[in-house]
Protein backbone atom coordinates (compact mmCIF):
# COMPACT_ATOMS: atom_id res chain seq x y z
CA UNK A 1 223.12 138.13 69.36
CA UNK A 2 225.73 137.25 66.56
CA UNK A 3 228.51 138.58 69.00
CA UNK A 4 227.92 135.78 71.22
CA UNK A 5 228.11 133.35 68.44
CA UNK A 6 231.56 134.84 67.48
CA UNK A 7 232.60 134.50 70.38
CA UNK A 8 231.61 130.93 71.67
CA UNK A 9 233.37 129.86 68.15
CA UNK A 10 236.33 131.46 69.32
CA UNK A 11 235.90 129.91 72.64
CA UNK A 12 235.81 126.42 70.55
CA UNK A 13 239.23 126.97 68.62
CA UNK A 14 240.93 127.97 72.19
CA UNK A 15 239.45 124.81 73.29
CA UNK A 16 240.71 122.49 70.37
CA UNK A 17 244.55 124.64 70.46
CA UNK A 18 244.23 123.87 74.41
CA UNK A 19 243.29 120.17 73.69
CA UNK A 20 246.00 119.74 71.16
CA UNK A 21 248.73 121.27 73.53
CA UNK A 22 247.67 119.17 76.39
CA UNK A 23 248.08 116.39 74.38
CA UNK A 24 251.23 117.33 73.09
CA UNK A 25 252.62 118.02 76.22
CA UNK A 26 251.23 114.11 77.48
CA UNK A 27 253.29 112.44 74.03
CA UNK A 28 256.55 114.29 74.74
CA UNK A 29 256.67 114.58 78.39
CA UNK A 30 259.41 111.59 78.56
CA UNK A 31 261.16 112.23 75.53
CA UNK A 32 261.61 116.16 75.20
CA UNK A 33 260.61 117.14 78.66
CA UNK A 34 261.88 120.99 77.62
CA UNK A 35 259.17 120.43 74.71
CA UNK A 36 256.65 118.90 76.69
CA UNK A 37 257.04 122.11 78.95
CA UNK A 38 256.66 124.39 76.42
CA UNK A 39 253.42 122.29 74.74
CA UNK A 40 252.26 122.32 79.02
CA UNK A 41 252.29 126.00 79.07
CA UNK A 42 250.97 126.79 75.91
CA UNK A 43 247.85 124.67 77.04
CA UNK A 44 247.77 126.98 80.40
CA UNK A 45 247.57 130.09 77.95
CA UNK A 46 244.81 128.69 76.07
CA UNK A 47 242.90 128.17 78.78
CA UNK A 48 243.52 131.67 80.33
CA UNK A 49 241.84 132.68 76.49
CA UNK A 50 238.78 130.18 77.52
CA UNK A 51 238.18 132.00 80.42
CA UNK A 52 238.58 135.74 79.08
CA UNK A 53 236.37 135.04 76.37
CA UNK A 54 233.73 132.85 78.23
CA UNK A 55 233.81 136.21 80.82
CA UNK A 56 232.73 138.60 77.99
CA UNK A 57 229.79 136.27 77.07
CA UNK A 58 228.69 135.98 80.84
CA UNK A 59 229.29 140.29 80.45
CA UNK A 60 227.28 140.47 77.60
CA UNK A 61 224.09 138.18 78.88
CA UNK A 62 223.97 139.59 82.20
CA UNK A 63 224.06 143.46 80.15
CA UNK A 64 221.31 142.63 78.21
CA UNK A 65 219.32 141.28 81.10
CA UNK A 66 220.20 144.63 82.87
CA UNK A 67 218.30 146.56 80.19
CA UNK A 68 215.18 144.51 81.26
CA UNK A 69 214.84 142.62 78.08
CA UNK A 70 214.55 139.37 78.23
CA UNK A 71 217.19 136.53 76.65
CA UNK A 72 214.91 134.53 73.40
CA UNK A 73 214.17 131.19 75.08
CA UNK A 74 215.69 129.61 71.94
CA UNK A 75 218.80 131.02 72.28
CA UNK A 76 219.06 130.68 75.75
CA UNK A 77 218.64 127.08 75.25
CA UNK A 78 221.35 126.88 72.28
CA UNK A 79 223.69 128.77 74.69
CA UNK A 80 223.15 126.19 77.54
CA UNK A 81 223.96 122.93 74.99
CA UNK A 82 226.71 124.88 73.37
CA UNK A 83 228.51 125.88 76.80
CA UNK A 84 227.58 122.53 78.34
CA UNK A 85 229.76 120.64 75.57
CA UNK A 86 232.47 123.69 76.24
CA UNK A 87 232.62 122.46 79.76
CA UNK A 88 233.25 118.91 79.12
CA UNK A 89 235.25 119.85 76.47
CA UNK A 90 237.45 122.05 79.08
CA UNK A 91 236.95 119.23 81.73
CA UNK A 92 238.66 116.81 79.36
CA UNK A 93 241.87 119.21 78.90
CA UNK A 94 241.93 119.09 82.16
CA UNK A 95 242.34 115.87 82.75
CA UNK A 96 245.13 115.76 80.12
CA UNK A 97 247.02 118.38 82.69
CA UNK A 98 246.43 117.09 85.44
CA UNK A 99 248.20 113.66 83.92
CA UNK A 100 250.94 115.46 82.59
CA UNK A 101 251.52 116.79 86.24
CA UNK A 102 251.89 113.12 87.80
């Protein structure tokens, strides 16, 4: 399923635009607040990308299963490690929000 390979790659550049926001938003939050804001919401966008394209995926799988074939083992198990690291990887952006709220 190449289509879910395109998309969990796209699903990793939201993630590193999201990451680089957040962090953005954390370096100017005392010295350009207005820029900080701006850096804040962009992060919030990215993330709203994350979580249209990770719903497509889920869309995809659960079609396929529908049909009654079965998911490769293999790939299941590359889509598990792949999304597992997407889900720290979101966990840590997180975080960065989260401190940029306090």
């Amino acid at each position: 399923m190449k289509i879910i390979e395109h998309l969990s790659d796209l699903i990793n550049e939201e993630i590193d635009g999201a990451c680089n926001y957040a962090k953005l938003a954390l370096k100017y939050k005392e010295e350009r607040p207005q820029l900080a804001q701006t850096f804040y919401n962009l992060t919030v966008d990215e993330m709203k990308h994350i979580d249209m394209l990770h719903d497509e995926v889920v869309k995809i799988i659960n079609d396929h299963k529908a049909t009654g074939a079965e998911v490769p083992v293999e790939m299941q198990a590359v889509y598990d490690y792949v999304h597992a690291k997407q889900i720290d990887r979101v966990h840590n952006i997180k975080v960065y929000m989260d401190q940029y709220k306090d």
